[in-house]
PDB file of N, CA and C in Angstrom:
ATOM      1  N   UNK A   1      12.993  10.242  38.241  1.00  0.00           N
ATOM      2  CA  UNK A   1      11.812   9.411  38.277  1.00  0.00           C
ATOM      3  C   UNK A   1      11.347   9.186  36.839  1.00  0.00           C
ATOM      4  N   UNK A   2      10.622   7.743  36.610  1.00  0.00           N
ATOM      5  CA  UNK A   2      10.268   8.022  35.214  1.00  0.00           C
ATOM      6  C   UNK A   2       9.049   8.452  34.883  1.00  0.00           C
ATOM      7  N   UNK A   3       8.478   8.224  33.575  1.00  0.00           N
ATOM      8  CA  UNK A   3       7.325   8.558  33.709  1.00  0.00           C
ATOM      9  C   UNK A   3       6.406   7.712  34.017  1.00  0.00           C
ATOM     10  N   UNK A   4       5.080   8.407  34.347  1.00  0.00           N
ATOM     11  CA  UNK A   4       4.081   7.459  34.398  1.00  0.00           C
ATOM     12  C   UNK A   4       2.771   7.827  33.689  1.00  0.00           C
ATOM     13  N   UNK A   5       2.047   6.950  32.979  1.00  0.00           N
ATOM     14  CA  UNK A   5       1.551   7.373  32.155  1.00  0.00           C
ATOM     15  C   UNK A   5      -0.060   5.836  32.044  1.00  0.00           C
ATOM     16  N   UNK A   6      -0.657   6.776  32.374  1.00  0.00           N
ATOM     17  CA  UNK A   6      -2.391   6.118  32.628  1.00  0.00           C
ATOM     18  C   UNK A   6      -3.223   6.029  31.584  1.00  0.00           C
ATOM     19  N   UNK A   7      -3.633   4.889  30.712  1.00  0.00           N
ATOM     20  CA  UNK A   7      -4.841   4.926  29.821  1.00  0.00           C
ATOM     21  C   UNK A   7      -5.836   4.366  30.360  1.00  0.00           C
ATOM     22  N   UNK A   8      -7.338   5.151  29.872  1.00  0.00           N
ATOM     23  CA  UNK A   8      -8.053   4.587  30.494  1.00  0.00           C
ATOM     24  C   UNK A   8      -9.157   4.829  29.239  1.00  0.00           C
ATOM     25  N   UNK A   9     -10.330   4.569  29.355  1.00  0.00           N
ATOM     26  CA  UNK A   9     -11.641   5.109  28.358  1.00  0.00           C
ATOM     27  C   UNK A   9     -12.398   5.839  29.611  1.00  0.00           C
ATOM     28  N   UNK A  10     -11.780   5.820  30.835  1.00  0.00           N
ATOM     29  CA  UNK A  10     -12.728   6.937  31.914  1.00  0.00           C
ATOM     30  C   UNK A  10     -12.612   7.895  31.732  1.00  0.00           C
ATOM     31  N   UNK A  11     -13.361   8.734  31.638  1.00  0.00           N
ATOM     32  CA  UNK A  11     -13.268   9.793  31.478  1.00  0.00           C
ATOM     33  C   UNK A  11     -14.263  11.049  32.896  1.00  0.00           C
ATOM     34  N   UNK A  12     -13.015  12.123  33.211  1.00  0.00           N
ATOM     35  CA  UNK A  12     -13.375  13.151  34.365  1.00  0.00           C
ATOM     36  C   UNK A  12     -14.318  13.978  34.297  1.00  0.00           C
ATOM     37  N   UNK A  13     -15.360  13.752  35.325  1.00  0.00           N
ATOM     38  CA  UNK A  13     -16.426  14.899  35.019  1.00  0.00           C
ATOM     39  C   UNK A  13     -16.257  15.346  36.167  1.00  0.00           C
ATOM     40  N   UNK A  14     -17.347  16.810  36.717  1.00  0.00           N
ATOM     41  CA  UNK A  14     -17.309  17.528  37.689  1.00  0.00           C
ATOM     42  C   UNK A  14     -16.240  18.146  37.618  1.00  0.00           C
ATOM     43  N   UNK A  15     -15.885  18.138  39.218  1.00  0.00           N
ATOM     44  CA  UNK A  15     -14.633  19.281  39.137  1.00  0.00           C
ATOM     45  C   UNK A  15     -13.343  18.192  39.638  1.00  0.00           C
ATOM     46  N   UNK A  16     -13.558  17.097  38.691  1.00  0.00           N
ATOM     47  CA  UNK A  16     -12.471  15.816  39.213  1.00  0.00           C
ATOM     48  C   UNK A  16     -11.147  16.745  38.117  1.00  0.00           C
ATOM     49  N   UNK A  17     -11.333  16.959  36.939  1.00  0.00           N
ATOM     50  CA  UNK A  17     -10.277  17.864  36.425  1.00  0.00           C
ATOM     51  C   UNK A  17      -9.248  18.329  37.121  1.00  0.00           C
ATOM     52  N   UNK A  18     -10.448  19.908  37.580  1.00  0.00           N
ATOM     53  CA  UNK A  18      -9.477  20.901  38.347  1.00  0.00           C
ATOM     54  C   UNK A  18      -8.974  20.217  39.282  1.00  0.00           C
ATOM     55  N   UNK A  19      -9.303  19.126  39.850  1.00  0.00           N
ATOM     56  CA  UNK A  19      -8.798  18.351  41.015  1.00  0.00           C
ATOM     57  C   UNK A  19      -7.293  17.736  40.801  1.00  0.00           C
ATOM     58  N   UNK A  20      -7.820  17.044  39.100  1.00  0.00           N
ATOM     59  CA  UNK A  20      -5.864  16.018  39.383  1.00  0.00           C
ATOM     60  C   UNK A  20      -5.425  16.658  38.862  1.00  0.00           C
ATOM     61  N   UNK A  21      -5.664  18.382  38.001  1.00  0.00           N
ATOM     62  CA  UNK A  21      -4.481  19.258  38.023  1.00  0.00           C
ATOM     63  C   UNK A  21      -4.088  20.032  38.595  1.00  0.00           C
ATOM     64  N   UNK A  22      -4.426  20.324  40.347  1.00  0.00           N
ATOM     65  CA  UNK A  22      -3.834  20.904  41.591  1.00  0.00           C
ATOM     66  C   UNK A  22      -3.013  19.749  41.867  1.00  0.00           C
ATOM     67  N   UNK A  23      -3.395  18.139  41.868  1.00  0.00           N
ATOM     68  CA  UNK A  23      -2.812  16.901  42.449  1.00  0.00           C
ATOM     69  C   UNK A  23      -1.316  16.854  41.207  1.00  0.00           C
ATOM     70  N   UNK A  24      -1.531  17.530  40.486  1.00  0.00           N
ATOM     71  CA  UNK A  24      -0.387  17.215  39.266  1.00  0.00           C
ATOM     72  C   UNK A  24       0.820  18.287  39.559  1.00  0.00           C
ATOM     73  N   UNK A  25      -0.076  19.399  39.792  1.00  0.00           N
ATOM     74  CA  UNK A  25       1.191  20.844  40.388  1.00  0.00           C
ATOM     75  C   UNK A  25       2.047  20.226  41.322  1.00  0.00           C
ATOM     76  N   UNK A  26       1.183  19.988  42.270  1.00  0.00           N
ATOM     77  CA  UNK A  26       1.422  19.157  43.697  1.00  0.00           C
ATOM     78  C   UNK A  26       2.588  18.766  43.472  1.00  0.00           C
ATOM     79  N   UNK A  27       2.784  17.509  42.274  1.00  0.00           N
ATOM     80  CA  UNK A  27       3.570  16.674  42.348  1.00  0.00           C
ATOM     81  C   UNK A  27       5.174  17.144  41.961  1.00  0.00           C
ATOM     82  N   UNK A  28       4.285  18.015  40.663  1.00  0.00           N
ATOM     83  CA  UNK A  28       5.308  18.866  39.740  1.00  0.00           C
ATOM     84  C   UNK A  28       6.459  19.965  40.614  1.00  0.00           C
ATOM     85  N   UNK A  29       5.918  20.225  41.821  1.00  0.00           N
ATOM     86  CA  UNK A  29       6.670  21.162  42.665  1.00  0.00           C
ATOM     87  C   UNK A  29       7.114  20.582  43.686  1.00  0.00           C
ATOM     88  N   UNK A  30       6.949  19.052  43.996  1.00  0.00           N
ATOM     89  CA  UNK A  30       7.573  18.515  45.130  1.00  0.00           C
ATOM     90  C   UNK A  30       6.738  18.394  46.538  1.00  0.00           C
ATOM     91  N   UNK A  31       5.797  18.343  46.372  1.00  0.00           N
ATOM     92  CA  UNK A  31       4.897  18.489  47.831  1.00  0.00           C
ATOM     93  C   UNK A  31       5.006  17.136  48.069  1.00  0.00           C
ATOM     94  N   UNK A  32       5.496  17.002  48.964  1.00  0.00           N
ATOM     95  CA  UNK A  32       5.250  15.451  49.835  1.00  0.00           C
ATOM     96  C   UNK A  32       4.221  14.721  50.192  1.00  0.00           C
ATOM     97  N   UNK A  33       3.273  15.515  50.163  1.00  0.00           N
ATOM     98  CA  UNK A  33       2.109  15.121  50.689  1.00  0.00           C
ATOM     99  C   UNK A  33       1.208  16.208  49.825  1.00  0.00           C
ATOM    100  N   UNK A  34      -0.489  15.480  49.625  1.00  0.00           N
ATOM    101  CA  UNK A  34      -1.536  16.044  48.337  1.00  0.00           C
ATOM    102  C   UNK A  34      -2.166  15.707  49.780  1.00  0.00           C
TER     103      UNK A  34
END
């Protein structure tokens, strides 16, 4: 797969972080489904 790669000037507050880096493991280990 290639990469994919997001710019934005948004920037994550709360606990949106810890969020898309469980959604990033997720991906990183193959879970089919988040």
């Amino acid at each position: 797969m290639s990469e994919f790669k997001l710019v934005s000037d948004f920037r994550l507050t709360g606990d949106q972080p810890q969020a898309v880096d469980k959604l990033v493991a997720g991906l990183k280990k193959g879970y089919p489904q988040q």
